[in-house]
N, C-alpha and C. Protein backbone atom coordinates (compact mmCIF):
# COMPACT_ATOMS: atom_id res chain seq x y z
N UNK A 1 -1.70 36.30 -25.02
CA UNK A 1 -1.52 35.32 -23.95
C UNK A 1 -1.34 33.93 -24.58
N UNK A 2 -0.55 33.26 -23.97
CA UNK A 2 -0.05 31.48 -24.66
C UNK A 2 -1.07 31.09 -24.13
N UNK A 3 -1.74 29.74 -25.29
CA UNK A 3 -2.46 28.93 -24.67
C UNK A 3 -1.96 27.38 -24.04
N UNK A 4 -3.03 27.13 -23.25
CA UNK A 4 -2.69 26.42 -22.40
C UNK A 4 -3.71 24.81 -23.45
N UNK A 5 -2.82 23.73 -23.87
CA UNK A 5 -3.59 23.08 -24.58
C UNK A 5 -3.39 21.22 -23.76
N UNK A 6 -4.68 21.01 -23.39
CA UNK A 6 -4.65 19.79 -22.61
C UNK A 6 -5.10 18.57 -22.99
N UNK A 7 -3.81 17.20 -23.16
CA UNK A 7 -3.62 16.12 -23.84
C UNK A 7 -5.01 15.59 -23.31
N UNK A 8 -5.29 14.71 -23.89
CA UNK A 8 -6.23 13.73 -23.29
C UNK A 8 -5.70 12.39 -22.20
N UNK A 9 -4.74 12.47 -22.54
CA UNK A 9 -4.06 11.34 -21.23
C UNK A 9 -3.89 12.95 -19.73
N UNK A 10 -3.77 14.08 -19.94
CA UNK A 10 -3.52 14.86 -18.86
C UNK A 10 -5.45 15.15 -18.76
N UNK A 11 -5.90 15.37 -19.35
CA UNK A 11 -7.49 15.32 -18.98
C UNK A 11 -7.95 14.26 -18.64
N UNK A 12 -7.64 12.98 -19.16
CA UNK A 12 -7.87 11.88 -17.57
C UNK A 12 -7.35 11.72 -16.61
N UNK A 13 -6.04 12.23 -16.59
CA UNK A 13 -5.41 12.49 -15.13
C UNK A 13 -6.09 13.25 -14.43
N UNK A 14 -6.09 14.57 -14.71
CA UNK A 14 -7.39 15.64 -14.10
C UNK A 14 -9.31 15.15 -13.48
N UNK A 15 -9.37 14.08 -14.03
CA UNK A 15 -10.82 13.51 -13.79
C UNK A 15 -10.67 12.83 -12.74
N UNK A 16 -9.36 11.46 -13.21
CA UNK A 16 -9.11 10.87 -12.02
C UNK A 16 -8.51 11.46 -10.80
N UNK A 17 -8.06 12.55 -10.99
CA UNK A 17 -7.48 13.55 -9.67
C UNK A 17 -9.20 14.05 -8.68
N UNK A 18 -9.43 14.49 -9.77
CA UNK A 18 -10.90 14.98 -8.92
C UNK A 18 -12.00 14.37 -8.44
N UNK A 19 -11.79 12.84 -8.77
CA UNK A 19 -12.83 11.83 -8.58
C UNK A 19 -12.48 11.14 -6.87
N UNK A 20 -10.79 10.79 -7.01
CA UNK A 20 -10.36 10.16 -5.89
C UNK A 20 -10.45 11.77 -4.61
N UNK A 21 -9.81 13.08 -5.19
CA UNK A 21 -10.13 14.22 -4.05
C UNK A 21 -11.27 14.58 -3.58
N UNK A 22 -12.48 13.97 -4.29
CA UNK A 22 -14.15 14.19 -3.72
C UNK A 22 -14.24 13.20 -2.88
N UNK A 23 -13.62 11.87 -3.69
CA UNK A 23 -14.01 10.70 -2.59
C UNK A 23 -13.78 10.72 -1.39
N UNK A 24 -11.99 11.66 -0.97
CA UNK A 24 -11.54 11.25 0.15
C UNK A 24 -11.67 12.74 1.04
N UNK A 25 -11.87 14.03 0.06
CA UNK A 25 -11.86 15.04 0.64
C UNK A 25 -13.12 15.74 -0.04
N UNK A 26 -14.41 15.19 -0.20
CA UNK A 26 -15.15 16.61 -0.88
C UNK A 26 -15.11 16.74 -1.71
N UNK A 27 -16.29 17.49 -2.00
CA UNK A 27 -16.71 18.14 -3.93
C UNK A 27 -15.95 19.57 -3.42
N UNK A 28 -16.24 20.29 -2.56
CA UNK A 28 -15.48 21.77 -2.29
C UNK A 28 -14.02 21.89 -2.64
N UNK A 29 -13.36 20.73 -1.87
CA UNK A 29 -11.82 20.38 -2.21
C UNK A 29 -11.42 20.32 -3.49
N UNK A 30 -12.37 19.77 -4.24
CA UNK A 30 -12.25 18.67 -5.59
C UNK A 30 -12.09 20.08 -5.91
N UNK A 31 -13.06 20.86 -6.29
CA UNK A 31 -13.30 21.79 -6.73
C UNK A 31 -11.85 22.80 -6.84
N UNK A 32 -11.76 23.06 -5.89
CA UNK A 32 -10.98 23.89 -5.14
C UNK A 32 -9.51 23.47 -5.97
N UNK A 33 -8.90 22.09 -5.53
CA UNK A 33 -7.92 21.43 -5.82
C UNK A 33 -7.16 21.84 -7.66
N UNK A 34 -8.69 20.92 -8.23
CA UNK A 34 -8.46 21.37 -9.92
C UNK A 34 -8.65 22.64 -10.16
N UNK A 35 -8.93 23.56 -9.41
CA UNK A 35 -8.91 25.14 -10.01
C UNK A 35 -7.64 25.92 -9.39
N UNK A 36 -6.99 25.05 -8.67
CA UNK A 36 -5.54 25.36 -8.33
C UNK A 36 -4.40 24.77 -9.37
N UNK A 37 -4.88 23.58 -9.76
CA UNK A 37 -4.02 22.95 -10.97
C UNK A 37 -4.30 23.87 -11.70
N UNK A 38 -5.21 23.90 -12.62
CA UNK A 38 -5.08 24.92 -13.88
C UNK A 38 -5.05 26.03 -13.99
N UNK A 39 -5.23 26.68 -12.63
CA UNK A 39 -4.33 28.09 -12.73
C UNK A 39 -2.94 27.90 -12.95
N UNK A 40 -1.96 26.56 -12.00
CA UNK A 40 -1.11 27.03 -12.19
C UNK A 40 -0.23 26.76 -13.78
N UNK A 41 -1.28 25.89 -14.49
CA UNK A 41 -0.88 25.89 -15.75
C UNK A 41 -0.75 26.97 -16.34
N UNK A 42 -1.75 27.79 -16.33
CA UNK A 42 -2.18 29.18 -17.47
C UNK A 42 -0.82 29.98 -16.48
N UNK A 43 -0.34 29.80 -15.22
CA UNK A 43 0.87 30.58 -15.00
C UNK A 43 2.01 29.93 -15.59
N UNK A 44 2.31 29.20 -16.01
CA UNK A 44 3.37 27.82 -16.39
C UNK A 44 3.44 28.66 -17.92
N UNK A 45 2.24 28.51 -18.45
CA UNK A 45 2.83 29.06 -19.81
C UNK A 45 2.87 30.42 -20.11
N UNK A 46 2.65 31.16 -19.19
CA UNK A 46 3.15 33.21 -19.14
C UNK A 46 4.39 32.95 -18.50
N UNK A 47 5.01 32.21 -18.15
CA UNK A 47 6.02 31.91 -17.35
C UNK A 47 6.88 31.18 -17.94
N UNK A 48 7.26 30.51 -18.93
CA UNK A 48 7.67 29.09 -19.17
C UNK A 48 9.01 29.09 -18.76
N UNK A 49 9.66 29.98 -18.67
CA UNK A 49 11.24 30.53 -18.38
C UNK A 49 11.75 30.15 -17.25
N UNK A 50 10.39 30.05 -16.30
CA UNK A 50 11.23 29.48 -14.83
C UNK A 50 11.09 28.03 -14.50
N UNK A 51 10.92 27.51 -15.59
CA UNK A 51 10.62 26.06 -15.13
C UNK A 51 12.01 25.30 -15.80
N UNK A 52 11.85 24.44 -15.12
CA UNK A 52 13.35 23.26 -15.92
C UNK A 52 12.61 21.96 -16.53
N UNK A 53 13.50 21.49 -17.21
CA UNK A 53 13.85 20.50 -17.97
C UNK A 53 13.99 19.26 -17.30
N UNK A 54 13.09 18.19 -17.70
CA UNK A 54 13.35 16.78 -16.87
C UNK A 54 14.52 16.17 -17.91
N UNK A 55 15.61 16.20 -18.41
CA UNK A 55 16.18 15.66 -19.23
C UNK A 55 16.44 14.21 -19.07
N UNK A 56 16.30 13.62 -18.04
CA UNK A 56 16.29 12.24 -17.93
C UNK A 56 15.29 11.26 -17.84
N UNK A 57 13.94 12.19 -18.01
CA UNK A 57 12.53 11.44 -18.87
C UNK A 57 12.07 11.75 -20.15
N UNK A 58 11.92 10.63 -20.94
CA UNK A 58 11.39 10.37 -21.80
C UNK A 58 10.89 11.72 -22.61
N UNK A 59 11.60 12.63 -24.30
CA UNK A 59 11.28 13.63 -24.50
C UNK A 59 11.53 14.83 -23.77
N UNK A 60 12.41 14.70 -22.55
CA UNK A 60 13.03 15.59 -21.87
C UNK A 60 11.85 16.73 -21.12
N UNK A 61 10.41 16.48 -21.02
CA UNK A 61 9.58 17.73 -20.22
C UNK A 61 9.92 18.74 -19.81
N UNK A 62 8.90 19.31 -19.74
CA UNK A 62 9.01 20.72 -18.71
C UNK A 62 8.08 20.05 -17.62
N UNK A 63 8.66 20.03 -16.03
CA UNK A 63 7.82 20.14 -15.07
C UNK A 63 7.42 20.91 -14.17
N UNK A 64 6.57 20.81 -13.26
CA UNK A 64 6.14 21.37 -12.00
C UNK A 64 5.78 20.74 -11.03
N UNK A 65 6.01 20.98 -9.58
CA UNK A 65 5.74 20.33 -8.75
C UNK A 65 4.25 21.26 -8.31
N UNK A 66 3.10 20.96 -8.12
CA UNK A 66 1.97 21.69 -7.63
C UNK A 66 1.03 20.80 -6.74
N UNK A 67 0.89 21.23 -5.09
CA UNK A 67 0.42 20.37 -4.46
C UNK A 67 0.91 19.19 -4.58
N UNK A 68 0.13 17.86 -3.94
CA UNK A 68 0.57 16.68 -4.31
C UNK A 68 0.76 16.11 -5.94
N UNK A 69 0.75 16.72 -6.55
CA UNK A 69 1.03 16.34 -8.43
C UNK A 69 2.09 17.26 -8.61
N UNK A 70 2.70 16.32 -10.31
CA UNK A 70 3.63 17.11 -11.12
C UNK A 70 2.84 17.12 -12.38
N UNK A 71 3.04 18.57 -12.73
CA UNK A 71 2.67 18.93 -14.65
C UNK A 71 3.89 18.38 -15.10
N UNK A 72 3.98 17.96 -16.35
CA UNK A 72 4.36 17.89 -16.96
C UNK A 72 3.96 18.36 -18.65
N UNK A 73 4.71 19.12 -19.37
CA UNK A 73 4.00 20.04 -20.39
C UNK A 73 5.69 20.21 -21.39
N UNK A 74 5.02 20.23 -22.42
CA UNK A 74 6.46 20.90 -23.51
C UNK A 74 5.61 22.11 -24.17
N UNK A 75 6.51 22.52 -24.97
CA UNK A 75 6.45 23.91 -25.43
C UNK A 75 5.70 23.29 -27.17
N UNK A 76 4.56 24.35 -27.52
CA UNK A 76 3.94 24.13 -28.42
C UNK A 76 4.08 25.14 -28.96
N UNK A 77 3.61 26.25 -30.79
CA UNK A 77 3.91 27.15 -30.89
C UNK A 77 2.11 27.84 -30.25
N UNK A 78 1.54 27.72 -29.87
CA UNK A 78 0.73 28.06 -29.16
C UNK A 78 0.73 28.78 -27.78
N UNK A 79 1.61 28.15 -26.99
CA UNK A 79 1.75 28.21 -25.98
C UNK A 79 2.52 26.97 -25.64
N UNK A 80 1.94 26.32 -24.47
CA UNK A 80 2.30 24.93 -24.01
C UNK A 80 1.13 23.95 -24.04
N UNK A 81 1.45 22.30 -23.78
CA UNK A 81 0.75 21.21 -23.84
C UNK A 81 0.77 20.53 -22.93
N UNK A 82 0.07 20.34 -21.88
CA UNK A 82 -0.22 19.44 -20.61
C UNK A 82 -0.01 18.28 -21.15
N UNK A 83 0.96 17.22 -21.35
CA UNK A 83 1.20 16.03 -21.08
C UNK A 83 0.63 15.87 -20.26
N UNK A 84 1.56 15.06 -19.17
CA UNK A 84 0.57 14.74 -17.96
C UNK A 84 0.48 15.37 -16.88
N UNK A 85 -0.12 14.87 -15.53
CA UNK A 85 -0.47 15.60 -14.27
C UNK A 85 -0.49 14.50 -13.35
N UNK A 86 0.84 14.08 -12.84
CA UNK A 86 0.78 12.53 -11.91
C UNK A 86 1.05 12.67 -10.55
N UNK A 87 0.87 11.84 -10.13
CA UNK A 87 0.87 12.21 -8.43
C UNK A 87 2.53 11.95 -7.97
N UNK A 88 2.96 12.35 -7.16
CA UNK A 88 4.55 12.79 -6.96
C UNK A 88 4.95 11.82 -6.31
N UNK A 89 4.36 10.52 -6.33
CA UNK A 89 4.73 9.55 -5.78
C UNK A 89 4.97 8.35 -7.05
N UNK A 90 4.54 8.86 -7.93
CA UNK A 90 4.36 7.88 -8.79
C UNK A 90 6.00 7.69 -10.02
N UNK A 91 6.50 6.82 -10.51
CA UNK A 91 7.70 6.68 -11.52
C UNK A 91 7.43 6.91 -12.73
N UNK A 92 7.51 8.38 -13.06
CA UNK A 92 7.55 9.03 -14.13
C UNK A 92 7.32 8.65 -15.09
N UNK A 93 8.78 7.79 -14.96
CA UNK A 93 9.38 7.26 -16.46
C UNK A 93 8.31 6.49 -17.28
N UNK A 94 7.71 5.70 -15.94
CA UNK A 94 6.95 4.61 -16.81
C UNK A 94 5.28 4.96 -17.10
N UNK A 95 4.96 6.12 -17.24
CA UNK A 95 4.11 7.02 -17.37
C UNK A 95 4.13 8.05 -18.65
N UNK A 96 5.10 8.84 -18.81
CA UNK A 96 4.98 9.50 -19.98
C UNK A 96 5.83 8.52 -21.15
């Protein structure tokens, strides 16, 4: 199985994801929310084949749209690497 290996700028994204989803929705949600993100990582990298290419950001990513956030991740020989995890409202570019 590929591993799933997570930046430290995408593990503060993940904190700050779960800090503002308790605030406004619950520890259950919170909960709930980030164990929906990182499943769908560990599927992202058994999968990597169906995802595309941001070629017009920075290093060209692999993304995902999941719930209100996008992964963003490239290919490692491990598996893959969680870059980041930003909210789908936010300008990419000036982020990764």
């Amino acid at each position: 199985m590929r591993q799933v290996i997570i930046s430290p700028e995408a593990e503060n994204d993940l904190k700050e994801i779960g800090i503002f989803t308790e605030n406004n929705w619950g520890r259950k949600q919170r909960k709930k929310y980030l164990a929906q993100l990182v499943e769908r990582m560990h599927f992202l990298a058994a999968h990597r084949a169906l995802v595309k290419r941001r070629y017009d950001l920075p290093d060209s990513p692999y993304c995902f749209h999941e719930g209100k956030h996008v992964i963003f991740f490239r290919e490692v020989p491990q598996g893959i690497e969680i870059i980041r995890v930003l909210h789908e409202v936010m300008d990419f570019s000036l982020h990764l």
